[in-house]
Protein backbone atom coordinates (compact mmCIF):
# COMPACT_ATOMS: atom_id res chain seq x y z
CA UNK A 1 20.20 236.11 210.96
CA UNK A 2 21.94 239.18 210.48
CA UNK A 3 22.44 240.37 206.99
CA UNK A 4 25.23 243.09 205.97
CA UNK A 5 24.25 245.84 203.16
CA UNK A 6 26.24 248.33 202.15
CA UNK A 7 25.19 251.84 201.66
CA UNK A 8 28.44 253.48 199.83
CA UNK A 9 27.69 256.56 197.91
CA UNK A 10 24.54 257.13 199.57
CA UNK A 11 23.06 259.82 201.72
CA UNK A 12 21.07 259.52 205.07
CA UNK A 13 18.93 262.05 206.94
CA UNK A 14 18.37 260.84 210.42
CA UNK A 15 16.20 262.59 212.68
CA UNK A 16 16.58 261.86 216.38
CA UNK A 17 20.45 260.66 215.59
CA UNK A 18 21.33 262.23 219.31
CA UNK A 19 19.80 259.49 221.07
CA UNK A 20 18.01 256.11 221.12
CA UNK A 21 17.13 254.05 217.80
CA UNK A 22 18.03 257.44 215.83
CA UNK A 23 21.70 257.53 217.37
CA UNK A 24 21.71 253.46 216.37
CA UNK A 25 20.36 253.84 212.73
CA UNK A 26 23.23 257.17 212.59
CA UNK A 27 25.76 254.54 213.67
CA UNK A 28 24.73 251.81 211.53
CA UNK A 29 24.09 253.91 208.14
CA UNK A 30 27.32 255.08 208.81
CA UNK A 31 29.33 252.22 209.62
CA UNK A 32 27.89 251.07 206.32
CA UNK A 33 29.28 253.66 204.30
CA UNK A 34 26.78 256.72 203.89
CA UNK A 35 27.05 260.26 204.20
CA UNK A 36 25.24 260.43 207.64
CA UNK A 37 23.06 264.37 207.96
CA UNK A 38 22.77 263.72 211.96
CA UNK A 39 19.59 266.09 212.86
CA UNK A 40 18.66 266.71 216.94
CA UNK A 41 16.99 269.19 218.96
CA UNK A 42 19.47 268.12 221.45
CA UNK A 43 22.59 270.07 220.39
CA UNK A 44 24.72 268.22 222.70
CA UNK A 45 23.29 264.57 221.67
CA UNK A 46 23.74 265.41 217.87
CA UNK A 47 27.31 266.08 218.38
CA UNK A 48 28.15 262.96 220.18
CA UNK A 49 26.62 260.77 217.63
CA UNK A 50 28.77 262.90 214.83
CA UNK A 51 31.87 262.35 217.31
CA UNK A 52 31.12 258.55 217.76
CA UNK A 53 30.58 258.40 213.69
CA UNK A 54 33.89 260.25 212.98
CA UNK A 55 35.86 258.56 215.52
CA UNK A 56 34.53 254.98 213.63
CA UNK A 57 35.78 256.68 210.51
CA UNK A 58 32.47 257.86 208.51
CA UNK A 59 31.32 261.00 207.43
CA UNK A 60 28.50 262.86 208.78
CA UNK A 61 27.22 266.29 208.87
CA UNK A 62 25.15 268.30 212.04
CA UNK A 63 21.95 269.94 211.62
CA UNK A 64 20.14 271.65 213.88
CA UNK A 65 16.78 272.61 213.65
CA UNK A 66 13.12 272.21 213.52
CA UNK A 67 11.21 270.28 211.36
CA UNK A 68 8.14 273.27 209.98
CA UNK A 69 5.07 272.19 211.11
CA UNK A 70 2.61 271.72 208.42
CA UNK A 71 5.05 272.06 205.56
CA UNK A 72 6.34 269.18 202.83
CA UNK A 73 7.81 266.34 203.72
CA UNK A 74 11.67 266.89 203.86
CA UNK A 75 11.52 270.54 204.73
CA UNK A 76 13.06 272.17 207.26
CA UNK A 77 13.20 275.70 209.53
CA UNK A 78 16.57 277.40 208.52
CA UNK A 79 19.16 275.07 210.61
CA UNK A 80 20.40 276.84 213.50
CA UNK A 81 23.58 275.90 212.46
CA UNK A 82 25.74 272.80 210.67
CA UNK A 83 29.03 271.68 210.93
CA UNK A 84 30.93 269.68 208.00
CA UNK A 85 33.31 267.30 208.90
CA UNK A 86 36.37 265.54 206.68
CA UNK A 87 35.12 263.46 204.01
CA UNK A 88 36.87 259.80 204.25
């Protein structure tokens, strides 16, 4: 049974969002109105997903990066670099 939620106003971090299950919770959180932060060591992966998203009309954000190793949950290296996109 597939249920629909909406996610307006709220902001998603997605790790992996270049490819695979991360690229497919990107899409979704998007499609369901969040803010999308798509994160990928892939460069090239990360920006298709963010192309895909804005092309479907959400907003998302790049980062690239590292997650530290050994640090706090939600912390990152300094992002290699991040592009905004248009807000809706």
């Amino acid at each position: 049974m597939k249920q629909d939620f909406r996610l307006d106003g709220k902001t998603a971090i997605v790790t992996g969002a270049g490819s695979g299950i991360g690229r497919a919770i990107a899409l979704t959180f998007a499609a369901n109105g969040a803010h999308v932060y798509a994160m990928d060591l892939q460069e090239d992966r990360a920006k298709e997903t963010v192309q895909l998203i804005e092309k479907a009309g959400g907003t998302v954000e790049w980062i690239g990066g590292e997650p530290k190793p050994k640090a706090p949950p939600g912390t990152m290296t300094k992002p290699k670099s991040r592009a905004r996109t248009k807000s809706r």
